[in-house]
C-alpha atoms as a PDB file:
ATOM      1  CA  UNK A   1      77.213  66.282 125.370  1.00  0.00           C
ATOM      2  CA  UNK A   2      80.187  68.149 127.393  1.00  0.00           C
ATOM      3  CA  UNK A   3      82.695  66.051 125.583  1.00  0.00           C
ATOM      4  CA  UNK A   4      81.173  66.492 122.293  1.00  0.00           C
ATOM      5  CA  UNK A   5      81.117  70.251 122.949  1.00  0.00           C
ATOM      6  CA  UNK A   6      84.374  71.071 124.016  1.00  0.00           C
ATOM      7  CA  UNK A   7      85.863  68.694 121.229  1.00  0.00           C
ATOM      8  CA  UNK A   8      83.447  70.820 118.916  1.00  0.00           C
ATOM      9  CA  UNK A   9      85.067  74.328 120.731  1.00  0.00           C
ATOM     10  CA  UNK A  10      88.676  72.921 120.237  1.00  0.00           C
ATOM     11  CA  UNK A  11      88.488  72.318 116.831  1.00  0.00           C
ATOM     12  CA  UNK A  12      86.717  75.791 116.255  1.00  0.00           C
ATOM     13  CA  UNK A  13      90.165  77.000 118.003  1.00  0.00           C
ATOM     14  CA  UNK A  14      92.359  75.620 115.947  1.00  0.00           C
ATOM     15  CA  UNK A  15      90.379  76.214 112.380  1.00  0.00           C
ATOM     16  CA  UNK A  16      90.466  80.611 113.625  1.00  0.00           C
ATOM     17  CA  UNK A  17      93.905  80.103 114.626  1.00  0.00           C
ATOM     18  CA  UNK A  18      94.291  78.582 111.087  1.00  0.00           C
ATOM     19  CA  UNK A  19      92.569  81.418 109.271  1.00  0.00           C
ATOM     20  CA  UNK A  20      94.359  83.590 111.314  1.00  0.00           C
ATOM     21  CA  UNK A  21      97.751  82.639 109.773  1.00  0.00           C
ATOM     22  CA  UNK A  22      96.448  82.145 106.443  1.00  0.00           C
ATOM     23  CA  UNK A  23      95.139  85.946 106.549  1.00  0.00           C
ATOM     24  CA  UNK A  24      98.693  86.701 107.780  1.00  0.00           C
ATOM     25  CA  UNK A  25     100.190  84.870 104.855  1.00  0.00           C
ATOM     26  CA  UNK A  26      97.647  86.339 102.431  1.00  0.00           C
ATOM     27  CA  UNK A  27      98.476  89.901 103.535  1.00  0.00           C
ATOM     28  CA  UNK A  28     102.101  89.097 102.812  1.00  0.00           C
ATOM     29  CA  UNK A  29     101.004  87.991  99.274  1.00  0.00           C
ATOM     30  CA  UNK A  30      98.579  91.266  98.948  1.00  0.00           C
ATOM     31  CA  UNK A  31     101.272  93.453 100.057  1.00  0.00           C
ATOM     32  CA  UNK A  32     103.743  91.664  97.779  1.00  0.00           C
ATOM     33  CA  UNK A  33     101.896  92.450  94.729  1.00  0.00           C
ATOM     34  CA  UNK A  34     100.830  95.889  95.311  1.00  0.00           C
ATOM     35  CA  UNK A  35     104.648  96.900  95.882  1.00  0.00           C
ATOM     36  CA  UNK A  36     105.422  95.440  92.295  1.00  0.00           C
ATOM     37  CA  UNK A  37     101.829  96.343  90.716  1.00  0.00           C
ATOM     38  CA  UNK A  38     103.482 100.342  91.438  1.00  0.00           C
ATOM     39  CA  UNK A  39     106.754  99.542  89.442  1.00  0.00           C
ATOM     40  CA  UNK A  40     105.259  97.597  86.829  1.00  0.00           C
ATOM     41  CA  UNK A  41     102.965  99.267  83.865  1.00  0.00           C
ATOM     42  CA  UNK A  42      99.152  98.340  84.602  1.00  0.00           C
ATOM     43  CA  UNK A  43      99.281  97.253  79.977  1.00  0.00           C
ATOM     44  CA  UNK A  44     101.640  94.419  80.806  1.00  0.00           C
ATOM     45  CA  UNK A  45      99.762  93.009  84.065  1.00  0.00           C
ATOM     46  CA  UNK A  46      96.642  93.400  82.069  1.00  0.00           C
ATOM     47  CA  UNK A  47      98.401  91.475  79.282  1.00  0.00           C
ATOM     48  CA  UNK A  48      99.177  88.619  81.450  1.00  0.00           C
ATOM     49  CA  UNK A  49      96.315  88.113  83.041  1.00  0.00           C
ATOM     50  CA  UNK A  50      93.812  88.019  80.351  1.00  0.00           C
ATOM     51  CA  UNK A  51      95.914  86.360  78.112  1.00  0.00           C
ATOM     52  CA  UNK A  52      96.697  83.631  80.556  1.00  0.00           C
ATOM     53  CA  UNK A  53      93.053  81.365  80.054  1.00  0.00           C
ATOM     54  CA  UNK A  54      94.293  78.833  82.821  1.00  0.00           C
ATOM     55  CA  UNK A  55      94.990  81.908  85.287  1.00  0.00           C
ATOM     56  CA  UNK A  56      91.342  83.774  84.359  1.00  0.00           C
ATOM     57  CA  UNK A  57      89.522  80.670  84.657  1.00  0.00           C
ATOM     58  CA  UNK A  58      90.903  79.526  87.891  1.00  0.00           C
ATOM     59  CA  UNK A  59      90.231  82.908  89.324  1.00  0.00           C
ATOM     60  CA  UNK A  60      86.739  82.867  88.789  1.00  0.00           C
ATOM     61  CA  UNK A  61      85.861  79.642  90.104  1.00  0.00           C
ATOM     62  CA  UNK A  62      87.837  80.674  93.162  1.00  0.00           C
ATOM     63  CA  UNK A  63      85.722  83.741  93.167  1.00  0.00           C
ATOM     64  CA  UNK A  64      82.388  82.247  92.411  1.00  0.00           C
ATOM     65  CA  UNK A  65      83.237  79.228  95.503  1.00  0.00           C
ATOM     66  CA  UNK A  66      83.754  82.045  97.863  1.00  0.00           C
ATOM     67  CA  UNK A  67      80.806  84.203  97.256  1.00  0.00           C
ATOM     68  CA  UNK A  68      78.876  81.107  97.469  1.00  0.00           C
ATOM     69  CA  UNK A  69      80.262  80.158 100.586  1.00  0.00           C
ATOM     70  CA  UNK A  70      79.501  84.015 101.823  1.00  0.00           C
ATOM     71  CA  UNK A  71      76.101  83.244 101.125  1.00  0.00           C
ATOM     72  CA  UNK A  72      75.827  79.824 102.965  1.00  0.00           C
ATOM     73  CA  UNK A  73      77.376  81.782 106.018  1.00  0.00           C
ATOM     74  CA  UNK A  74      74.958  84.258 105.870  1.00  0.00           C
ATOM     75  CA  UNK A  75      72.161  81.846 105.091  1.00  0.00           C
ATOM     76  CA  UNK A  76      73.423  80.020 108.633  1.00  0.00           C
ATOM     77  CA  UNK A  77      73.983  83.567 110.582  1.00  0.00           C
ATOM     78  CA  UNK A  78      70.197  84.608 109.212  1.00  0.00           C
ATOM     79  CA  UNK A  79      68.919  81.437 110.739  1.00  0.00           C
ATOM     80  CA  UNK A  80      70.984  81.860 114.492  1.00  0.00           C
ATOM     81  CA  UNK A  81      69.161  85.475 114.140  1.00  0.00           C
ATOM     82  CA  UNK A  82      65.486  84.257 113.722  1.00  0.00           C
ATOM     83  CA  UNK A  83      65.533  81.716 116.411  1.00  0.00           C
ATOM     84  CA  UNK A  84      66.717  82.110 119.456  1.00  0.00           C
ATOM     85  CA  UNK A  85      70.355  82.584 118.817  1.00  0.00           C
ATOM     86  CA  UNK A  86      71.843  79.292 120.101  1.00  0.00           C
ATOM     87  CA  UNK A  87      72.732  77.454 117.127  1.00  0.00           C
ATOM     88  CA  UNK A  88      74.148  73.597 117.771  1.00  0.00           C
ATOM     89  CA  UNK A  89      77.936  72.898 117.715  1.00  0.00           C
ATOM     90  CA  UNK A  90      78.217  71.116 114.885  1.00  0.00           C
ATOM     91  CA  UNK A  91      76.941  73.859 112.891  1.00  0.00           C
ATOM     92  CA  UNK A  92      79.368  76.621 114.605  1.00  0.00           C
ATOM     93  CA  UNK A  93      82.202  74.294 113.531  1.00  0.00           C
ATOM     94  CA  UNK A  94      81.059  74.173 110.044  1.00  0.00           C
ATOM     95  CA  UNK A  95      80.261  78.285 109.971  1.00  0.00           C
ATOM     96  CA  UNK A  96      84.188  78.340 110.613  1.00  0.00           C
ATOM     97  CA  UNK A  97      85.303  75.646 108.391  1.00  0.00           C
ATOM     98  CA  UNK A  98      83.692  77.638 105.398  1.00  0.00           C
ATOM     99  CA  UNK A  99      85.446  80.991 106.386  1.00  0.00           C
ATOM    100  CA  UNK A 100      88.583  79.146 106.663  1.00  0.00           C
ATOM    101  CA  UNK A 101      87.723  77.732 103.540  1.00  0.00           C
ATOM    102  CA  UNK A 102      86.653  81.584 102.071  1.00  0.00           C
ATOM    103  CA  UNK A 103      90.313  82.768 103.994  1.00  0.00           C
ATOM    104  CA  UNK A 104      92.450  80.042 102.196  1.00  0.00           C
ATOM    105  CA  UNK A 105      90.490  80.750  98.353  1.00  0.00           C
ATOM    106  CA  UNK A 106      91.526  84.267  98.536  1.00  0.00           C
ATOM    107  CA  UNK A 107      95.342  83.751  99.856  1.00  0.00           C
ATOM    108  CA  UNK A 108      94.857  81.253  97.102  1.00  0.00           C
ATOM    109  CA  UNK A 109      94.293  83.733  94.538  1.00  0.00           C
ATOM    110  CA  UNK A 110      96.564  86.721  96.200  1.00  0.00           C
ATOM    111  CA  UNK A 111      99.238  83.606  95.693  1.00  0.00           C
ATOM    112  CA  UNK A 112      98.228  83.264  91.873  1.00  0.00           C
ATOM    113  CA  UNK A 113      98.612  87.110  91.480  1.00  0.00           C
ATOM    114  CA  UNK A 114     101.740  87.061  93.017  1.00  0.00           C
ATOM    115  CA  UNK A 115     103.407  84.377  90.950  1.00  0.00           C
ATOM    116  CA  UNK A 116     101.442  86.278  87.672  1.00  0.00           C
ATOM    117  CA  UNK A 117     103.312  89.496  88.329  1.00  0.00           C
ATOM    118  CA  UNK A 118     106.990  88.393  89.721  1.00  0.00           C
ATOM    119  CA  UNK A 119     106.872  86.533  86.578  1.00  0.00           C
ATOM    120  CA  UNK A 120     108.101  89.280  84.573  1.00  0.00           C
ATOM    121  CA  UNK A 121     111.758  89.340  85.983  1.00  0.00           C
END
């Protein structure tokens, strides 16, 4: 089981060093659009949002994925709670696989945002 376990920890490692970086990246994209969201009038990136179907729809089935995988999370974090807190491995690993997952949906979407509103140039 020592094998198994530290392969289990290394790959944990590398998925929050992941996530890490994508938060960077998405905080980049965040920032990004929040600089241009001041210079440009709130009517036209209302415009091209809603009147961009393929944009709207994507968004919300990014948004609905990650509040579902919120819920799984806390569904698994509720269960470490009400036993006694040692949870296996394999399920650690796959309670950070679905924040990287949540991480990489929302740079996903600042991403979208971003090439919504520099679109205007």
């Amino acid at each position: 089981m020592g094998f198994m376990s530290d392969s289990f920890n290394t790959f944990s490692i590398i998925i929050n060093i992941a996530s890490i970086v994508l938060a960077l990246i998405g905080l980049f994209f965040v920032i990004q659009n929040w600089r241009v969201w001041r210079k440009i009038g709130l009517d036209i990136i209302k415009a091209k949002a809603f009147l961009n179907k393929e944009f709207l729809e994507w968004n919300w089935v990014c948004i609905v994925v990650v509040g579902a995988l919120i819920v799984i999370r806390r569904i698994f974090r509720f269960y470490e709670l009400m036993t006694d807190g040692t949870i296996s491995p394999g399920i650690k690993v796959i309670f950070d696989i679905i924040g990287f997952v949540v991480i990489l949906l929302l740079v996903l979407i600042a991403y979208q945002w971003y090439k919504l509103i520099h679109d205007h140039k």
